[in-house]
N, C-alpha and C. Protein backbone atom coordinates (compact mmCIF):
# COMPACT_ATOMS: atom_id res chain seq x y z
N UNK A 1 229.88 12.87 -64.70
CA UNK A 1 229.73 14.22 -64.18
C UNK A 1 228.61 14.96 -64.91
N UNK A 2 228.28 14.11 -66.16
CA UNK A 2 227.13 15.25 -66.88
C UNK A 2 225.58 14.96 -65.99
N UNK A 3 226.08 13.87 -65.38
CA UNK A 3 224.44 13.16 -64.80
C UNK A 3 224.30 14.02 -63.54
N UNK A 4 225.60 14.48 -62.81
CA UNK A 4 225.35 15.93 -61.56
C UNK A 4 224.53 17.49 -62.40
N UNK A 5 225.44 17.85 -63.18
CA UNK A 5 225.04 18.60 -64.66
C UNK A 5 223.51 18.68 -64.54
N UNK A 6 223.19 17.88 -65.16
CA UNK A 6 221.40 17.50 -66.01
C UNK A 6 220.29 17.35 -64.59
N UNK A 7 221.30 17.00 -63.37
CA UNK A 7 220.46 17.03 -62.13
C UNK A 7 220.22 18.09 -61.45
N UNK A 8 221.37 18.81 -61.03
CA UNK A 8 221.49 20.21 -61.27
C UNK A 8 220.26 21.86 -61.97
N UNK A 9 220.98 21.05 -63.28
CA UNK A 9 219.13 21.96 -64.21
C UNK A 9 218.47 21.32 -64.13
N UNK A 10 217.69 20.37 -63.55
CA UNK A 10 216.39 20.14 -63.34
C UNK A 10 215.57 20.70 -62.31
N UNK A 11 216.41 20.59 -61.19
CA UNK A 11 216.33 20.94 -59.90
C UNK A 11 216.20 22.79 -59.99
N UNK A 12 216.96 23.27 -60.52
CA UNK A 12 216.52 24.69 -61.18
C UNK A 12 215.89 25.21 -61.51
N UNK A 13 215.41 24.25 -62.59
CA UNK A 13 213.84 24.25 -63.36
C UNK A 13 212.90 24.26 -62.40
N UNK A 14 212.91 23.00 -61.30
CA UNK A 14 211.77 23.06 -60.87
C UNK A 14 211.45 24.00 -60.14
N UNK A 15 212.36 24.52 -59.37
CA UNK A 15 212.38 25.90 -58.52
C UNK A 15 211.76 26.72 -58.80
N UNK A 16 211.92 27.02 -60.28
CA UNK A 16 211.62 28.58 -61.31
C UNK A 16 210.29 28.42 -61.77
N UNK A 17 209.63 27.22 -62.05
CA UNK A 17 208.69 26.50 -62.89
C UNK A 17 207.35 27.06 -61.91
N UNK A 18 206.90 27.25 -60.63
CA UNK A 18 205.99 27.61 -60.13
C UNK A 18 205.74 29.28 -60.53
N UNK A 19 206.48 29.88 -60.82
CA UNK A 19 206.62 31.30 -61.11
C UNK A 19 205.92 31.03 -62.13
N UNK A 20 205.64 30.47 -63.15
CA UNK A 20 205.03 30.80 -64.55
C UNK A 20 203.50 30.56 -64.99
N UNK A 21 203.42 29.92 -63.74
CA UNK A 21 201.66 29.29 -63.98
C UNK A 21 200.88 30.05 -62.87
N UNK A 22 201.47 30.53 -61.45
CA UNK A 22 200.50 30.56 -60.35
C UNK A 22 199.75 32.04 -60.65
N UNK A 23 198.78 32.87 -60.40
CA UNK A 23 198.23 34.20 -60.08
C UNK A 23 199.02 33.90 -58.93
N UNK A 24 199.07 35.71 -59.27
CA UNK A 24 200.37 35.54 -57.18
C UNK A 24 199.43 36.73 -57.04
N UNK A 25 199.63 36.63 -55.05
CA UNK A 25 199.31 38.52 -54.88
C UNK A 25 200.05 38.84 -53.78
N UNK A 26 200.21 39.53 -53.62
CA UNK A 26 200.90 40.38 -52.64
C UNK A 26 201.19 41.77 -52.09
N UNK A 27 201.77 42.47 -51.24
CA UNK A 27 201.38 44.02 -50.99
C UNK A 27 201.38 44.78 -52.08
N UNK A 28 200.97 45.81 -51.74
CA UNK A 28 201.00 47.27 -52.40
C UNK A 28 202.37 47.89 -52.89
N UNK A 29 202.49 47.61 -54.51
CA UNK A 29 203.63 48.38 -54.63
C UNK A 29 204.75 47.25 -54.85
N UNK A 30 204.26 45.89 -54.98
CA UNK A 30 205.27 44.88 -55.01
C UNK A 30 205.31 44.49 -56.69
N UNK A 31 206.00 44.49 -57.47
CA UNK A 31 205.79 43.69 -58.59
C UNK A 31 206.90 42.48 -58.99
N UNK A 32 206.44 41.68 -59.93
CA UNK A 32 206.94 40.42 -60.33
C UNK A 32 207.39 40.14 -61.62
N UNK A 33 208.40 40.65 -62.13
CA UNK A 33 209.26 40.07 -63.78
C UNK A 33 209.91 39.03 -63.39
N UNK A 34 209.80 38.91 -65.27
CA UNK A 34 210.31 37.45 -65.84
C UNK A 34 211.09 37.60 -67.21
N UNK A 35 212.22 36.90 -67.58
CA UNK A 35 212.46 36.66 -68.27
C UNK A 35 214.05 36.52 -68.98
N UNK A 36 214.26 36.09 -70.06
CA UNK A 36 215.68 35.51 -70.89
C UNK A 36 216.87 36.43 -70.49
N UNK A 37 217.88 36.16 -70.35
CA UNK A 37 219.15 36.83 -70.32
C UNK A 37 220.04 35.84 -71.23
N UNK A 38 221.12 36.43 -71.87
CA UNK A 38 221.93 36.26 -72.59
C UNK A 38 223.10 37.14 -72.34
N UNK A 39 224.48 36.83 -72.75
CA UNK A 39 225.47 37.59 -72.35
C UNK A 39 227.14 36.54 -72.32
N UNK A 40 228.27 37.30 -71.99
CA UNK A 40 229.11 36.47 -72.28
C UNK A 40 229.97 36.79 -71.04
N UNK A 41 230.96 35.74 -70.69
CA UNK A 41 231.98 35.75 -69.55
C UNK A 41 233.18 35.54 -69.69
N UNK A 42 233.82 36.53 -69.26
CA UNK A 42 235.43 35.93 -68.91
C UNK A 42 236.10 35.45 -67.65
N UNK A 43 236.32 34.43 -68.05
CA UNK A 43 237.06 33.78 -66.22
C UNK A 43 238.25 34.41 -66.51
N UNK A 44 238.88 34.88 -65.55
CA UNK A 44 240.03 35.52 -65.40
C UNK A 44 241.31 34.50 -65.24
N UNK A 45 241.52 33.52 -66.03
CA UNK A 45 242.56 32.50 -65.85
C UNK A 45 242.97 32.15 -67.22
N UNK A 46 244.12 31.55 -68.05
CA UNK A 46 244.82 31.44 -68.70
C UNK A 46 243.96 30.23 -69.77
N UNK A 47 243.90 30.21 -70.78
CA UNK A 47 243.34 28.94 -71.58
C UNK A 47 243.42 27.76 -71.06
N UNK A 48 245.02 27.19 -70.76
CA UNK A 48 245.71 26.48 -70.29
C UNK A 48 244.88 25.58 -69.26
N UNK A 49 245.25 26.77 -67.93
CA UNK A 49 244.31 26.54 -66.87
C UNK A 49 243.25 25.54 -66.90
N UNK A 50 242.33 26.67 -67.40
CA UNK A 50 241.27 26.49 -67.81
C UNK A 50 240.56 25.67 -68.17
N UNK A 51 241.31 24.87 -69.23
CA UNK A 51 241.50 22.84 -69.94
C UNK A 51 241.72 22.63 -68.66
N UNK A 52 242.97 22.09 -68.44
CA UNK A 52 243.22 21.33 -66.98
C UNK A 52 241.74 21.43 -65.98
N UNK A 53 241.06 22.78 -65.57
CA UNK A 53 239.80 23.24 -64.60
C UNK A 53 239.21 22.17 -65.52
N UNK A 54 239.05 21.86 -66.86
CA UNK A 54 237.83 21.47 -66.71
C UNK A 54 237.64 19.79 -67.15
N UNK A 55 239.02 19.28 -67.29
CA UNK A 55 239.29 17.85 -67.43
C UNK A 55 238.50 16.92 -66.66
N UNK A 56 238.18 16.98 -65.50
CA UNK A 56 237.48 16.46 -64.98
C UNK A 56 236.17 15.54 -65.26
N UNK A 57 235.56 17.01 -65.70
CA UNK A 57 233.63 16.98 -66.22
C UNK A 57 233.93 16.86 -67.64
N UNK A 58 235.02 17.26 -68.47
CA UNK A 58 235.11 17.38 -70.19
C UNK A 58 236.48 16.43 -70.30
N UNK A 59 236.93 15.45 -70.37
CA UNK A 59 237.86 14.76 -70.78
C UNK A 59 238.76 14.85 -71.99
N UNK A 60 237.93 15.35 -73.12
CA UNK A 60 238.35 15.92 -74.25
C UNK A 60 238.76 17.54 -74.68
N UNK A 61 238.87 17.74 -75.56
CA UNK A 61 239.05 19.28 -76.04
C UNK A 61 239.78 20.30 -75.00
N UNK A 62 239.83 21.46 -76.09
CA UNK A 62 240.91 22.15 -75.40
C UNK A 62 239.80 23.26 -75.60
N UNK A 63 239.59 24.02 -74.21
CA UNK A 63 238.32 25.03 -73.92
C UNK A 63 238.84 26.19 -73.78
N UNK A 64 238.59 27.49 -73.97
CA UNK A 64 239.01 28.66 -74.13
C UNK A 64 237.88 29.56 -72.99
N UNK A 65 238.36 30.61 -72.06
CA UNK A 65 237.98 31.04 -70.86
C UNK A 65 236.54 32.51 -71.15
N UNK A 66 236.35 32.20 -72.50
CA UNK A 66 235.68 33.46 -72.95
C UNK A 66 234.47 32.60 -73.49
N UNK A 67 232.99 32.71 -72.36
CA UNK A 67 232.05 31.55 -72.26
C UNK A 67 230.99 32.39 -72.65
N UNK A 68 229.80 32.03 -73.64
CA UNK A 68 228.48 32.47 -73.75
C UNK A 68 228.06 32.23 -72.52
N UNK A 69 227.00 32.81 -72.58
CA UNK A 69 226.07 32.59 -71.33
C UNK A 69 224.23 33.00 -71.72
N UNK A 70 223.51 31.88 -71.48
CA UNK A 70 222.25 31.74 -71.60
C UNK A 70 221.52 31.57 -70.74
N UNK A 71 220.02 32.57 -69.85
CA UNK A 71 219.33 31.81 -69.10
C UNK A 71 217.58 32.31 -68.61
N UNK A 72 217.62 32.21 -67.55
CA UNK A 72 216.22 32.84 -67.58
C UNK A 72 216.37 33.52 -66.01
N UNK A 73 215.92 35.05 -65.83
CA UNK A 73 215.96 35.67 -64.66
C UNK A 73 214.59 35.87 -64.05
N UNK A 74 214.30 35.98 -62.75
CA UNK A 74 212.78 36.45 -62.30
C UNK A 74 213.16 37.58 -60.99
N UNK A 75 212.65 38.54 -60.90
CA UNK A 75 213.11 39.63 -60.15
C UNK A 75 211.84 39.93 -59.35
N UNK A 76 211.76 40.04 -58.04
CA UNK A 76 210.82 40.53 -57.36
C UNK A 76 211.54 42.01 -56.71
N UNK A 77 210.22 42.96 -57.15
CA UNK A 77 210.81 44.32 -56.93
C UNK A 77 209.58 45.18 -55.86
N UNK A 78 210.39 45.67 -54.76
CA UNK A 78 209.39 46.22 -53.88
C UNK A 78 209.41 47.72 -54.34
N UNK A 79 208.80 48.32 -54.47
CA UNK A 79 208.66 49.87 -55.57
C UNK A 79 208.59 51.05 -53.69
N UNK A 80 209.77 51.65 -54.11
CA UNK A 80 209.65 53.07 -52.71
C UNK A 80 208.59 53.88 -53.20
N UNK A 81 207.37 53.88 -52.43
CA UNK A 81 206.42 55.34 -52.44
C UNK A 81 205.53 55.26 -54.31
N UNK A 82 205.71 56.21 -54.47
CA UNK A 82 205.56 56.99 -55.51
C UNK A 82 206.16 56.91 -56.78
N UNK A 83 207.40 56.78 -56.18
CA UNK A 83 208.31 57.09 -57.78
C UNK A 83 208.43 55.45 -58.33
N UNK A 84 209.37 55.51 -59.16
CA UNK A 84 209.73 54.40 -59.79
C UNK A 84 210.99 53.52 -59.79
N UNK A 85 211.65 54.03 -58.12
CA UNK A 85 212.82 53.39 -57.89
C UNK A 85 212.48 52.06 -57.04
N UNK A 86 212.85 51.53 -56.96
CA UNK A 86 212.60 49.98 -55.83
C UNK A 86 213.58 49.28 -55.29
N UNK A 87 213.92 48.47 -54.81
CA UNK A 87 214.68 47.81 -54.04
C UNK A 87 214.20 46.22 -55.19
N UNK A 88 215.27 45.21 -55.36
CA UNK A 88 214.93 44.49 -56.52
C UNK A 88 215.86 42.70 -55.59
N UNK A 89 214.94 41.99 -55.76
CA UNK A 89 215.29 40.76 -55.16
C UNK A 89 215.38 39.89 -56.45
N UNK A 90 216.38 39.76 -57.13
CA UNK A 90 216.85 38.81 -58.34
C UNK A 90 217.26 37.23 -58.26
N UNK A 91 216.87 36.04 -59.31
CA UNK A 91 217.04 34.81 -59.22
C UNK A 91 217.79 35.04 -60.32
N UNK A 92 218.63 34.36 -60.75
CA UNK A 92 219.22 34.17 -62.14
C UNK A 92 220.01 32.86 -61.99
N UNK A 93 219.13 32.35 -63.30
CA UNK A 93 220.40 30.80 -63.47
C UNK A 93 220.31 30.91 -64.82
N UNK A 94 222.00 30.75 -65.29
CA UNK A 94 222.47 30.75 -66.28
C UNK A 94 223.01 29.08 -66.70
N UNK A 95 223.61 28.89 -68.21
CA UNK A 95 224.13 27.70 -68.46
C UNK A 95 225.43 28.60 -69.17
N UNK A 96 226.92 28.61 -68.84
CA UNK A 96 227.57 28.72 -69.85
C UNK A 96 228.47 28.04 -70.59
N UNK A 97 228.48 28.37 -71.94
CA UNK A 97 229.91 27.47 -72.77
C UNK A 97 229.25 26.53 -73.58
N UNK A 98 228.39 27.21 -73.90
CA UNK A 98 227.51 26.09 -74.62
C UNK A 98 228.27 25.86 -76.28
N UNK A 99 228.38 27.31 -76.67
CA UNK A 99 229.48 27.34 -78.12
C UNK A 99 230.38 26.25 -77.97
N UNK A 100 231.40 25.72 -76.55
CA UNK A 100 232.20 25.24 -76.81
C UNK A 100 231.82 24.04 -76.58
N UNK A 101 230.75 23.30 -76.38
CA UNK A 101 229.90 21.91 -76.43
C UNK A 101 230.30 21.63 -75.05
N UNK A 102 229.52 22.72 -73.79
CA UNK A 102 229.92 22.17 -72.93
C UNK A 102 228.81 22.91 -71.81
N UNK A 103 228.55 22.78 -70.95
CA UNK A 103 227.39 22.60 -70.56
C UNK A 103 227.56 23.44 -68.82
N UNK A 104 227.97 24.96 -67.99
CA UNK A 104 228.54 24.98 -67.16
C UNK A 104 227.40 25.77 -66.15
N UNK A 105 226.34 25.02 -65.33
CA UNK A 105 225.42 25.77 -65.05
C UNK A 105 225.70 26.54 -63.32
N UNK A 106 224.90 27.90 -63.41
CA UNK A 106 225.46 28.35 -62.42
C UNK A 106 223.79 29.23 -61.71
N UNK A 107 223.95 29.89 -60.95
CA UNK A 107 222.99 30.23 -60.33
C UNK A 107 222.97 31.34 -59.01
N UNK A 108 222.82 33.05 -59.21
CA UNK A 108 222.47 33.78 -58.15
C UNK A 108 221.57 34.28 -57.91
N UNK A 109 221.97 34.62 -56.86
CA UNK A 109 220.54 35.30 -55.72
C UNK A 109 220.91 36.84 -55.47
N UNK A 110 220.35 37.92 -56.09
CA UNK A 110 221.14 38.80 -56.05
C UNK A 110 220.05 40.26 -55.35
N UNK A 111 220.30 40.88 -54.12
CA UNK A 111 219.77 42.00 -53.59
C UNK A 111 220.51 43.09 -54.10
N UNK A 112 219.38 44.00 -54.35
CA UNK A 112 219.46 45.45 -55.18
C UNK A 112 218.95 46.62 -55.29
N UNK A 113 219.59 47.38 -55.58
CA UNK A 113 218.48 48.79 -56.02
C UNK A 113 218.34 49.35 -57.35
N UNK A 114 217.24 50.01 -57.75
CA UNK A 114 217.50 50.44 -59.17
C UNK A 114 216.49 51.58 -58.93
N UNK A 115 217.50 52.65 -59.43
CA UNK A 115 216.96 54.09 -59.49
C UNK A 115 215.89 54.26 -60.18
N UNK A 116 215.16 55.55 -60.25
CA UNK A 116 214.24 55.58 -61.37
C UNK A 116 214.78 55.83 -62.65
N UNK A 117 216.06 56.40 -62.62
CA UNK A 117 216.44 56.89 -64.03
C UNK A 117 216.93 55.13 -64.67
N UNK A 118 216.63 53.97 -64.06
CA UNK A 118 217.75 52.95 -64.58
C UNK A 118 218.69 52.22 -63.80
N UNK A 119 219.45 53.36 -63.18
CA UNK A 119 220.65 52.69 -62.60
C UNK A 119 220.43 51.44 -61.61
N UNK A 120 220.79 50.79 -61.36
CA UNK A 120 220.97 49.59 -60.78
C UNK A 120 222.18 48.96 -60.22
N UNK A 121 222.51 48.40 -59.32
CA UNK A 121 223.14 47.62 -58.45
C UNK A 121 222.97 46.45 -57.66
N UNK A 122 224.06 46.02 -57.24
CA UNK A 122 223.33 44.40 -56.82
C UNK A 122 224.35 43.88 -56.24
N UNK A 123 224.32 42.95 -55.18
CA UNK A 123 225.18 41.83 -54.74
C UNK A 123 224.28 40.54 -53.80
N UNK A 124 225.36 39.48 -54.17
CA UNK A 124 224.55 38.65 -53.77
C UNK A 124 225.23 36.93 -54.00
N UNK A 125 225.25 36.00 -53.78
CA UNK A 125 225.63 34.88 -53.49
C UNK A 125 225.28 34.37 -54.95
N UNK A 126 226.86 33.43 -55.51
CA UNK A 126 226.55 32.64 -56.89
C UNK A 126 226.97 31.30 -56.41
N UNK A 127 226.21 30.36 -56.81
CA UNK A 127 225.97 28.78 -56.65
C UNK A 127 226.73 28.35 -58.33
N UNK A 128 227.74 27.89 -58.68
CA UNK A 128 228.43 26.82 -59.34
C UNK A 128 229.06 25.52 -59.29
N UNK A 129 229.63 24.54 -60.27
CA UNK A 129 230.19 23.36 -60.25
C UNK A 129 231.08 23.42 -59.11
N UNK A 130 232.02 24.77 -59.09
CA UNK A 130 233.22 24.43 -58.35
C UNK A 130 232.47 25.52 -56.99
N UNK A 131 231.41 25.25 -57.03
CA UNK A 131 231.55 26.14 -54.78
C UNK A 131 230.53 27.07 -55.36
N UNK A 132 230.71 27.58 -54.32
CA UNK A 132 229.99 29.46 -53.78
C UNK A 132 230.96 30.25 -54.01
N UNK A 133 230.43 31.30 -54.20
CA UNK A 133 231.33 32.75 -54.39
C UNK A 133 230.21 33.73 -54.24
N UNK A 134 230.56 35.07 -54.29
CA UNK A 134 229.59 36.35 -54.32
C UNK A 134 229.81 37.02 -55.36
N UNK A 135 228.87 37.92 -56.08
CA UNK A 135 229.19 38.53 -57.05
C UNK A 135 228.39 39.64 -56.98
N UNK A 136 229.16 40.81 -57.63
CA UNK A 136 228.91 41.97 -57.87
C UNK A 136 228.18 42.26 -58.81
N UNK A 137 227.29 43.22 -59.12
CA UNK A 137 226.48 44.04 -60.58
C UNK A 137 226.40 44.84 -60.72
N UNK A 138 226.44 45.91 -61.24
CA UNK A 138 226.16 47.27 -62.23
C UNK A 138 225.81 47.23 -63.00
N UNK A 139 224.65 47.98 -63.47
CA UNK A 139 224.43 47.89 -64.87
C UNK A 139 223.01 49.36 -64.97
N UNK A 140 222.26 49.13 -66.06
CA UNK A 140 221.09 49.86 -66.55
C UNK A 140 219.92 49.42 -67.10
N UNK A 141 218.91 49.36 -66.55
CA UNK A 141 217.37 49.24 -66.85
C UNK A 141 216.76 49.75 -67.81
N UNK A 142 216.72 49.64 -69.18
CA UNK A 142 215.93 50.65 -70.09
C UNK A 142 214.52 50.18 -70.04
N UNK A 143 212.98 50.53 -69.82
CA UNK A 143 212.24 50.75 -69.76
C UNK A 143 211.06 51.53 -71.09
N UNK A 144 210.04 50.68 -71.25
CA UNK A 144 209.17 51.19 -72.43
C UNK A 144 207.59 50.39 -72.32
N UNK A 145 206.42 50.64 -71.83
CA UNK A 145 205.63 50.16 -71.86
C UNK A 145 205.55 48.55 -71.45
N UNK A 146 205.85 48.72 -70.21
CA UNK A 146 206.16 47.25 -69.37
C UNK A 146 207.19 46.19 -69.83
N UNK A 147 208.23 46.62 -70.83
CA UNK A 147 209.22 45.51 -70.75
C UNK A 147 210.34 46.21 -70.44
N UNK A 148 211.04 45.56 -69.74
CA UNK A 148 212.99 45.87 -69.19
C UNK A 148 213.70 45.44 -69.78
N UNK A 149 214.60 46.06 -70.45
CA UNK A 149 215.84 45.28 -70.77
C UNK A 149 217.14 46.02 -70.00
N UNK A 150 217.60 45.24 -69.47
CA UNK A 150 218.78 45.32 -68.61
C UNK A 150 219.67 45.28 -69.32
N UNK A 151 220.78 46.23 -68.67
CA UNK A 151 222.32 45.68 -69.45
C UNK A 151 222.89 46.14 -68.03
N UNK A 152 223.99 44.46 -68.20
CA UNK A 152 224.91 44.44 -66.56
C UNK A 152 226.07 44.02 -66.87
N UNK A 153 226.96 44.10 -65.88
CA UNK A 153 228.36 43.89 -66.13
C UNK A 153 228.50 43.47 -64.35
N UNK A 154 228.68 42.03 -64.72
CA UNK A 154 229.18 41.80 -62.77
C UNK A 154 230.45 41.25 -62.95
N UNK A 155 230.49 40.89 -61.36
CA UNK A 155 232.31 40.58 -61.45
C UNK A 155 232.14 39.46 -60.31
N UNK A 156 232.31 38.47 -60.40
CA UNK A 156 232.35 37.30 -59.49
C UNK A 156 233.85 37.34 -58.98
N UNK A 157 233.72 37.78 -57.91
CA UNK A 157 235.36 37.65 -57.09
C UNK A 157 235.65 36.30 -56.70
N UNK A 158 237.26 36.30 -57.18
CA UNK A 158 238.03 35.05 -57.06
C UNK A 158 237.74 34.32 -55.62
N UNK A 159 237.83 32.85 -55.82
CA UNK A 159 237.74 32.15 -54.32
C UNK A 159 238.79 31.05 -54.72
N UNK A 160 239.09 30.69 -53.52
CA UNK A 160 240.28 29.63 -53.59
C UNK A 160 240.37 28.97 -54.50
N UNK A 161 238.65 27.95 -54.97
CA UNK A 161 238.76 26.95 -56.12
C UNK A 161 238.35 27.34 -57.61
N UNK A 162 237.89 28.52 -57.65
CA UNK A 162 237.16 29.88 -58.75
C UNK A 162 237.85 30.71 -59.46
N UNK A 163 238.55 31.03 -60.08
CA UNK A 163 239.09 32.55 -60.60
C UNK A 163 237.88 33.48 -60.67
N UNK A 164 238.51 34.73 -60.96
CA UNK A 164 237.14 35.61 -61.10
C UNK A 164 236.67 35.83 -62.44
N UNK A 165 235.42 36.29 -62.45
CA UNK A 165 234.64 36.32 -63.76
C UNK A 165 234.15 37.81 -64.00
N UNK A 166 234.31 38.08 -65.20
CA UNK A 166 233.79 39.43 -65.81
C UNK A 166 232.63 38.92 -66.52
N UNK A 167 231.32 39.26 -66.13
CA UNK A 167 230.46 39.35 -67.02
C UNK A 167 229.33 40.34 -67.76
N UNK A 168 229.36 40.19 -68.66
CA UNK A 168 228.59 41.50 -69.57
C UNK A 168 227.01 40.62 -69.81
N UNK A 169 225.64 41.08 -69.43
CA UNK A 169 224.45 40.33 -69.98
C UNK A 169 223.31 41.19 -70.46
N UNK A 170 222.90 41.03 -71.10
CA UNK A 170 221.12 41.32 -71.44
C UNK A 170 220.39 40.62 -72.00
N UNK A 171 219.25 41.16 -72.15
CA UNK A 171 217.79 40.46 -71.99
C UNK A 171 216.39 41.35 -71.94
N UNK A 172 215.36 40.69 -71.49
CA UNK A 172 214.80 41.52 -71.75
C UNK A 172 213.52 40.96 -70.38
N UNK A 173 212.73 41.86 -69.66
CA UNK A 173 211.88 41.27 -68.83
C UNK A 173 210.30 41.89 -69.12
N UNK A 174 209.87 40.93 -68.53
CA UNK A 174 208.20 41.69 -68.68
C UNK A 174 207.26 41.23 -67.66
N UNK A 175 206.84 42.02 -67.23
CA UNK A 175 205.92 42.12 -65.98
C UNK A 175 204.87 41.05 -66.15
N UNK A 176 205.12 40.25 -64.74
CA UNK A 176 204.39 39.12 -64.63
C UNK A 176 203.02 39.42 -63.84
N UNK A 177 203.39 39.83 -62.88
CA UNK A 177 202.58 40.29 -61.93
C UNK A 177 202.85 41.62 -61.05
N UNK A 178 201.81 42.34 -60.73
CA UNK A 178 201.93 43.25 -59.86
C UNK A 178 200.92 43.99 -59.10
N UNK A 179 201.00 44.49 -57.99
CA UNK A 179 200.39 44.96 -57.03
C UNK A 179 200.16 46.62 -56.97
């Protein structure tokens, strides 16, 4: 199961990997960030559980439901008018559980808005081991001479084979490109 795993993030990689080398251009008012997120998760299910969920792919150890989370985000943001609010088209793939020697990679696509003061919102489709689900975001944009650092709190709602997830992240972004 680690060889789905390692195929998985590659295939990720390669996706993300054209973003870092090309000059891009595009309309007026469009810009292009990049960069690290970090942050931690709670699956909403019992320790217990949790072992059993993950016997499968981990045969060993006894895993606990409170997961780091590490990854890299790229956000394409269409800017309204004048001001500094935009409408924000987000990639994010994360790996979590790495503390617990374990390897759980996941991946959304998330449509949004973010005010000028910061505020931000989002929903949008998450790709993991066990299925699809959708997930929610809230959070805040702090802003200083072209870098972002975000702070979010989403909530991946439960699906049949999923419990739900609380997650808290930040990071930091910096303007790749823009129009």
């Amino acid at each position: 199961m680690m060889w789905k795993t390692l195929v998985f993030l590659l295939a990720l990689a390669a996706l993300c990997s054209p973003c870092f080398g090309l000059e891009m251009e595009g309309p007026e008012g469009f810009k292009i960030v990049v960069g690290p997120r970090v942050g931690v998760g709670y699956m909403m299910i019992t320790p217990e559980h949790f072992t059993e969920s993950l016997r499968e792919l981990f045969p060993t150890g006894d895993f606990f439901p409170v997961l780091t989370l590490f990854g890299i985000t790229l956000e394409q943001r269409i800017l309204l008018g004048q001001t500094r609010s935009h409408f924000a088209f987000q990639e994010l793939v994360l790996i979590a559980g790495l503390e617990q020697g374990i390897a759980l990679p996941e991946a959304a696509f998330l449509i949004g808005y973010r005010d000028y003061s910061g505020l931000e919102f989002g929903i949008g489709p998450i790709v993991h081991l066990s299925g699809f689900g959708v997930v929610v975001a809230l959070g805040w944009t702090f802003a200083y001479r072209g870098v972002y650092v975000p702070v979010d709190i989403s909530l991946t709602i439960p699906t049949g084979n999923r419990p739900g997830v609380v997650s808290l992240t930040t990071g930091f972004n910096f303007q790749r490109w823009s129009r």
